[in-house]
PDB file of N, CA and C in Angstrom:
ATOM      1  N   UNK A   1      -9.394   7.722  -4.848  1.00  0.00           N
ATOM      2  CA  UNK A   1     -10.158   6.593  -4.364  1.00  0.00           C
ATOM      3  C   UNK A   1     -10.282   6.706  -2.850  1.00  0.00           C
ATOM      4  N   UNK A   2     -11.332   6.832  -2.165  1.00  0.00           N
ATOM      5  CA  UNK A   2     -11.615   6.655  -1.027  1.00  0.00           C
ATOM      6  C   UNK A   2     -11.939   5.342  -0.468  1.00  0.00           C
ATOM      7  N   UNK A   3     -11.444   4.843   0.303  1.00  0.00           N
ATOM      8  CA  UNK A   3     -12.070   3.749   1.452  1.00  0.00           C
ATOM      9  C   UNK A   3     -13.147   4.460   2.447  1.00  0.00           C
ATOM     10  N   UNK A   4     -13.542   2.797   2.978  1.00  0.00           N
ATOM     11  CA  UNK A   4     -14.582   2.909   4.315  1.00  0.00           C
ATOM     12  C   UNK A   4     -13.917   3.843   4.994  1.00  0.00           C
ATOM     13  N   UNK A   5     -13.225   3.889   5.155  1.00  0.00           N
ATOM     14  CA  UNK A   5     -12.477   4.746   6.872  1.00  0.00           C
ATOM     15  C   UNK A   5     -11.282   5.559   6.337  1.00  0.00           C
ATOM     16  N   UNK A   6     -10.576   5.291   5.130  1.00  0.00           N
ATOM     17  CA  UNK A   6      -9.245   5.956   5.368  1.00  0.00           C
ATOM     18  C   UNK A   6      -9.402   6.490   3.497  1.00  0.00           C
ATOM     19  N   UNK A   7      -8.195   7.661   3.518  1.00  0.00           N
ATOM     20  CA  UNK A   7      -7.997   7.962   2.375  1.00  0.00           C
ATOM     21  C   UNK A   7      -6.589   7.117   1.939  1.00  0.00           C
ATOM     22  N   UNK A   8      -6.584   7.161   0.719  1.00  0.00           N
ATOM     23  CA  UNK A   8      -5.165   6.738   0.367  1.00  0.00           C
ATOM     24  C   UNK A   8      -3.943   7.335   1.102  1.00  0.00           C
ATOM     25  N   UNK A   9      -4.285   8.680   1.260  1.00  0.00           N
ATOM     26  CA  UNK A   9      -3.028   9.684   1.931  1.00  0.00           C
ATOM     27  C   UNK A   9      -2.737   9.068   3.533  1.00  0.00           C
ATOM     28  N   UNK A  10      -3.912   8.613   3.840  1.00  0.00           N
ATOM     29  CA  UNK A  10      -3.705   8.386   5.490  1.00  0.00           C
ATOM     30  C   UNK A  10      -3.148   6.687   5.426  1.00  0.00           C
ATOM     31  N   UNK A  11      -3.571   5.893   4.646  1.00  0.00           N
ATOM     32  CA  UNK A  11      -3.003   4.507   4.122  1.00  0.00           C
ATOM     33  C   UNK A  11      -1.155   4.644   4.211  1.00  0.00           C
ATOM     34  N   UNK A  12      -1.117   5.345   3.262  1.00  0.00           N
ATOM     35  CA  UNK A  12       0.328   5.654   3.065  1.00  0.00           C
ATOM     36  C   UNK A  12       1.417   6.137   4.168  1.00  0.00           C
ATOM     37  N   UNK A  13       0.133   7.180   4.650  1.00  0.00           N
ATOM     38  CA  UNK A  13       1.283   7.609   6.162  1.00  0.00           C
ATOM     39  C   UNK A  13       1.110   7.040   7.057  1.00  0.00           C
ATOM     40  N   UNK A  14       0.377   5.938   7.157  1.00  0.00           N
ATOM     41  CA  UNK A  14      -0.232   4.680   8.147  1.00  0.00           C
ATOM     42  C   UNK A  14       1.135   3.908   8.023  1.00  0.00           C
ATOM     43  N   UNK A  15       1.430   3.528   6.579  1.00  0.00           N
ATOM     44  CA  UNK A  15       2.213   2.415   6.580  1.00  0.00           C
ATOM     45  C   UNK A  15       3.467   2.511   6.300  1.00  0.00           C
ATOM     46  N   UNK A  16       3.984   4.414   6.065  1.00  0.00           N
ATOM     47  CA  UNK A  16       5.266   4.636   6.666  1.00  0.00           C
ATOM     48  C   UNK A  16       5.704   4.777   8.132  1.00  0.00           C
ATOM     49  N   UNK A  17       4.792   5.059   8.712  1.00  0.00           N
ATOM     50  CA  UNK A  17       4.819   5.223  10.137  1.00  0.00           C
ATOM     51  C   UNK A  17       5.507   3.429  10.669  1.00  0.00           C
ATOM     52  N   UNK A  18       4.611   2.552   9.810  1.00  0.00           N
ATOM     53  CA  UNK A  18       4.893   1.256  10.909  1.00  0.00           C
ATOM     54  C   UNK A  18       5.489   0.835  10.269  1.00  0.00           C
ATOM     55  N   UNK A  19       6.270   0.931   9.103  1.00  0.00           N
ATOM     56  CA  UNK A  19       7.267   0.028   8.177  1.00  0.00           C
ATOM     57  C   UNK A  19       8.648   1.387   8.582  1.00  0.00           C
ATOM     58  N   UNK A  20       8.794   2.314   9.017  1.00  0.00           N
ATOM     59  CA  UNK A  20       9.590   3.145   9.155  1.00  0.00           C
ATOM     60  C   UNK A  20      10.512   3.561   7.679  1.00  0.00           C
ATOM     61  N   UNK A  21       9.410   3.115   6.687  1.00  0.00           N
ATOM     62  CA  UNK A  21      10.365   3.825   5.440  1.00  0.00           C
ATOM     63  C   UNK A  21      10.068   5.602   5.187  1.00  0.00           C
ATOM     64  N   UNK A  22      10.431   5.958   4.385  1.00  0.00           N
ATOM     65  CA  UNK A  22      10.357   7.485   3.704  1.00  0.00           C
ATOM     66  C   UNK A  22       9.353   7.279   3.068  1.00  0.00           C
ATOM     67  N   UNK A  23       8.015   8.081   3.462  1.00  0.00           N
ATOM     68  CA  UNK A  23       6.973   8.375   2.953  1.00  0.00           C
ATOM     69  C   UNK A  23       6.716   8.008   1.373  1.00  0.00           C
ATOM     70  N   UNK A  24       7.486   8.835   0.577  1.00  0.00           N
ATOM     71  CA  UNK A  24       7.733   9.011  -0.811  1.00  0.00           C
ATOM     72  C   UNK A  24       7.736   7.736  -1.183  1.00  0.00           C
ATOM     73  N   UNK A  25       8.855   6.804  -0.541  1.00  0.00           N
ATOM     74  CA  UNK A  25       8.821   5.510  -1.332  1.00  0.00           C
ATOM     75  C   UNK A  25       7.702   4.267  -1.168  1.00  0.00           C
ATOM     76  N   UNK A  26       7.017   4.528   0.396  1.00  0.00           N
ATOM     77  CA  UNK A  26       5.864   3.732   0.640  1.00  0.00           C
ATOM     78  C   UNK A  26       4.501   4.129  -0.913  1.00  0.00           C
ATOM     79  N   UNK A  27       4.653   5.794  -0.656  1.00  0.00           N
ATOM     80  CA  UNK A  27       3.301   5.870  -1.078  1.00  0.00           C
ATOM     81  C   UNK A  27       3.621   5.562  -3.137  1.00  0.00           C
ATOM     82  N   UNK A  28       5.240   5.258  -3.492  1.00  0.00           N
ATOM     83  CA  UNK A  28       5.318   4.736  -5.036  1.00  0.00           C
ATOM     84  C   UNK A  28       4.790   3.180  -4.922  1.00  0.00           C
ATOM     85  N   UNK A  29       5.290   2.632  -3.437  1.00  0.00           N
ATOM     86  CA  UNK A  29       5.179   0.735  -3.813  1.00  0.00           C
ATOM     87  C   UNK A  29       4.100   1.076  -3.694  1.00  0.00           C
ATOM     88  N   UNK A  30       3.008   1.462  -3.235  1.00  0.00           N
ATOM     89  CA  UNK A  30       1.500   1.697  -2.601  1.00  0.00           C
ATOM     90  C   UNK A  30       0.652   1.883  -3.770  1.00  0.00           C
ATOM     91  N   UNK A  31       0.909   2.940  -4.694  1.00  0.00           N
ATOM     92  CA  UNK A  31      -0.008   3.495  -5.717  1.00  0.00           C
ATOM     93  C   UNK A  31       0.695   2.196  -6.765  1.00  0.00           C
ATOM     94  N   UNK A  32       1.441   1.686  -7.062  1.00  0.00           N
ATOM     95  CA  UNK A  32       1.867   0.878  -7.780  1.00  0.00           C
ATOM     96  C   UNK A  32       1.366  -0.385  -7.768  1.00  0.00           C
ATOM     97  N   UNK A  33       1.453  -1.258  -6.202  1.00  0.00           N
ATOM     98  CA  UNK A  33       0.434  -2.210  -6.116  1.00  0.00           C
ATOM     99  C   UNK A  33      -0.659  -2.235  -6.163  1.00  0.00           C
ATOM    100  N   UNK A  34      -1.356  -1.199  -5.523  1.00  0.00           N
ATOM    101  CA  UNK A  34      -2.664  -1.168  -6.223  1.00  0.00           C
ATOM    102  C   UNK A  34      -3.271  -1.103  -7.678  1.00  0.00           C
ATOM    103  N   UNK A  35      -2.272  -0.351  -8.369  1.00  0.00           N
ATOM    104  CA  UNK A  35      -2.625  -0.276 -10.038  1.00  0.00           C
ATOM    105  C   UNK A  35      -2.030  -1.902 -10.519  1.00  0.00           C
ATOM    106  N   UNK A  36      -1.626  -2.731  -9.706  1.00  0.00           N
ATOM    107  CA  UNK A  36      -1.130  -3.881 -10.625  1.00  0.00           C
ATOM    108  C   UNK A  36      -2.310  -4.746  -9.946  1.00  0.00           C
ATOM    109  N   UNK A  37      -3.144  -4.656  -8.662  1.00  0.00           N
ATOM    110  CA  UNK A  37      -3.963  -5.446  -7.938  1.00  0.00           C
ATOM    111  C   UNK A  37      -5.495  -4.582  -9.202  1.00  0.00           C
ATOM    112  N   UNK A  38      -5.677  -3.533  -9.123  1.00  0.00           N
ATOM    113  CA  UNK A  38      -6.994  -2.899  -9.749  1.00  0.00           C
ATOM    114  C   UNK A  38      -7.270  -3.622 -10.896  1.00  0.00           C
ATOM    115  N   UNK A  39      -5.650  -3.869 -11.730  1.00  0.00           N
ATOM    116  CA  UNK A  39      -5.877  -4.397 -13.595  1.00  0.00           C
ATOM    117  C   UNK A  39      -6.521  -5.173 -13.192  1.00  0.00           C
ATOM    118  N   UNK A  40      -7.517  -4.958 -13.596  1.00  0.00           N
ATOM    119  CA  UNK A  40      -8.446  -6.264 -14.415  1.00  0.00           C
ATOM    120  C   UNK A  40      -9.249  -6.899 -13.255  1.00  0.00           C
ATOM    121  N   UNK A  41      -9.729  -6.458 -12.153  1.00  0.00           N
ATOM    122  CA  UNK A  41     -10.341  -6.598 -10.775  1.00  0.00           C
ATOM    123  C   UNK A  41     -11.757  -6.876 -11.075  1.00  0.00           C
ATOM    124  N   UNK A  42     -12.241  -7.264 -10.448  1.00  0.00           N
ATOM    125  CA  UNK A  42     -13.668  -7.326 -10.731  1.00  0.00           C
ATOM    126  C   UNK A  42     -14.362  -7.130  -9.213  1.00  0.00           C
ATOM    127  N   UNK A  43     -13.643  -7.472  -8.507  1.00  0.00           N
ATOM    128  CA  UNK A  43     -14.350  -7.104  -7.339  1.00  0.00           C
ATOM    129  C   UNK A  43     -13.378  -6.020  -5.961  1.00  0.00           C
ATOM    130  N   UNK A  44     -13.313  -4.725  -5.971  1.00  0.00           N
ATOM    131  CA  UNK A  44     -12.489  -3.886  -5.851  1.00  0.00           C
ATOM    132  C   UNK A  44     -12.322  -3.509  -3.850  1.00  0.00           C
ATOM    133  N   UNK A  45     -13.365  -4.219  -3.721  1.00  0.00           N
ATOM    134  CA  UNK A  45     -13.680  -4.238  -2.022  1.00  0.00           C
ATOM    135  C   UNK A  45     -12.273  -4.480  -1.168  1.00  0.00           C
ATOM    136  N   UNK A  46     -11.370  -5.055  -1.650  1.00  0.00           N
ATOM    137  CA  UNK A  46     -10.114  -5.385  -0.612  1.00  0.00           C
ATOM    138  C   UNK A  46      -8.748  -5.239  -1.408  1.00  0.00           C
ATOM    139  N   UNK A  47      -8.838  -3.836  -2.423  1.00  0.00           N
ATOM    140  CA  UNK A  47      -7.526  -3.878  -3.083  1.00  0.00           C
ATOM    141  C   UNK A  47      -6.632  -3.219  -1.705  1.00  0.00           C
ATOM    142  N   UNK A  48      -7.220  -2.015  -1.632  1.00  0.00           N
ATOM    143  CA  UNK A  48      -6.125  -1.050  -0.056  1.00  0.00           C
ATOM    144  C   UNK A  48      -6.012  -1.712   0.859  1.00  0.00           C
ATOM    145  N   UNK A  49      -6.359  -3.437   1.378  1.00  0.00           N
ATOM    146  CA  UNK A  49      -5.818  -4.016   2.080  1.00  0.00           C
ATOM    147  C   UNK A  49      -4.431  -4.881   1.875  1.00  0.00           C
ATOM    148  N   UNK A  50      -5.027  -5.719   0.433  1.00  0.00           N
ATOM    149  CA  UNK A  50      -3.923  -6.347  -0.359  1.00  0.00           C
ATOM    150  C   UNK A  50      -2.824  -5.727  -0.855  1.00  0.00           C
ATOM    151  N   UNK A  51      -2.744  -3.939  -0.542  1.00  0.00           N
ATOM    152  CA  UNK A  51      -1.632  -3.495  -1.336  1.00  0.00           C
ATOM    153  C   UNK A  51      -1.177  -2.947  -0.687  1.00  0.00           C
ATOM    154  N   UNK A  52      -1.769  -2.726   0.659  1.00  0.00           N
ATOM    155  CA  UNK A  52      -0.730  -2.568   1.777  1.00  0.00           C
ATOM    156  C   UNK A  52      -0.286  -3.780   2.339  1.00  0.00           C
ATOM    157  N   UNK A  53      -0.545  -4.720   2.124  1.00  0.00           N
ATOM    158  CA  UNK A  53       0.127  -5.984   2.821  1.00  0.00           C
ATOM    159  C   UNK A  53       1.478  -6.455   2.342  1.00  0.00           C
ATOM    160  N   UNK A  54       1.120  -6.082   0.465  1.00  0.00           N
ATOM    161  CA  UNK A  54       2.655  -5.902  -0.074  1.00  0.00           C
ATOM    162  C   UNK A  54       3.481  -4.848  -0.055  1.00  0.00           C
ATOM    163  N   UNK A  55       3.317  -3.825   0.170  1.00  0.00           N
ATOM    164  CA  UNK A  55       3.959  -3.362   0.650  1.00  0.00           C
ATOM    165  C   UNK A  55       4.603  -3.089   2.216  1.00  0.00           C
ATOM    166  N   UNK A  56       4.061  -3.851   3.146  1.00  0.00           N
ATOM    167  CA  UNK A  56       4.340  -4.426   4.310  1.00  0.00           C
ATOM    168  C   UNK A  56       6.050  -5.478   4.007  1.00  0.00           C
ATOM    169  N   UNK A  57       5.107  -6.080   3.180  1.00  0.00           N
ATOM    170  CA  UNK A  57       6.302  -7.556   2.910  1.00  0.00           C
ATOM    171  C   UNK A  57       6.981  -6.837   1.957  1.00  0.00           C
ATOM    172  N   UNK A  58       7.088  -6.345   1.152  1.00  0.00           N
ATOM    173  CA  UNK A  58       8.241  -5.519   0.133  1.00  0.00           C
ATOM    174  C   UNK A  58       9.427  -5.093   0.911  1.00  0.00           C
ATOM    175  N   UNK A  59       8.950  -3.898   1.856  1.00  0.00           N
ATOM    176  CA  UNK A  59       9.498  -3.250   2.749  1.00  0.00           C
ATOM    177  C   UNK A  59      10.538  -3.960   3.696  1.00  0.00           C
ATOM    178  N   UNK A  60       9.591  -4.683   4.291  1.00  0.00           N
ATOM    179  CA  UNK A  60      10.254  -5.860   5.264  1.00  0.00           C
ATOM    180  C   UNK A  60      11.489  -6.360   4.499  1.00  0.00           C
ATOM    181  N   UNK A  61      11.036  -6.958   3.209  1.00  0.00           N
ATOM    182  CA  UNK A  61      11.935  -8.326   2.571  1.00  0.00           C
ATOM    183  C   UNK A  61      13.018  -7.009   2.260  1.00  0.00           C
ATOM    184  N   UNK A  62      13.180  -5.514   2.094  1.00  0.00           N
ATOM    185  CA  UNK A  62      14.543  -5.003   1.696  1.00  0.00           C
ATOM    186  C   UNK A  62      15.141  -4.821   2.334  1.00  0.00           C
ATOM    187  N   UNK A  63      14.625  -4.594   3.912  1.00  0.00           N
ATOM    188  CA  UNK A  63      15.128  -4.353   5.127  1.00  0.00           C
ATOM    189  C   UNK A  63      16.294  -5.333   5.634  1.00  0.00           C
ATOM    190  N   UNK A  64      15.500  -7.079   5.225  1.00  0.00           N
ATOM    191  CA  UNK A  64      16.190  -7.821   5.514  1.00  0.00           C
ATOM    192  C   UNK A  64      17.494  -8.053   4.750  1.00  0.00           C
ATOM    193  N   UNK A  65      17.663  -7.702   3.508  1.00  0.00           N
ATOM    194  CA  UNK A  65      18.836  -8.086   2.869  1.00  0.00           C
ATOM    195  C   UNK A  65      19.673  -7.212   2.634  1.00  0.00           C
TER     196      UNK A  65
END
């Protein structure tokens, strides 16, 4: 799946870079939220935003505890 501007690959190393996790595990929460945001979508324009945002807050919320 390609975006306007970015590939999934660059998404992923986008948002290990600024969440400072291990690649590997960004890009499982990553491909994962998106396949739970895609089910059943009807309008597909802002899933790679919404599924990096949880995984933003995923990340964050394990960090914290």
């Amino acid at each position: 799946m390609k975006t306007d501007t970015h590939t999934q690959g660059e998404i992923i190393t986008r948002l290990a870079a600024e969440t400072q996790a291990p690649r590997d595990v960004v890009e499982r929460e990553y491909l994962d939220s998106l396949h739970d945001l895609s089910d059943g979508a009807r309008v597909r324009d802002y899933l790679t935003l919404f599924a990096s945002k949880r995984v933003k807050r995923k990340i964050h919320n394990q960090k914290e505890s």
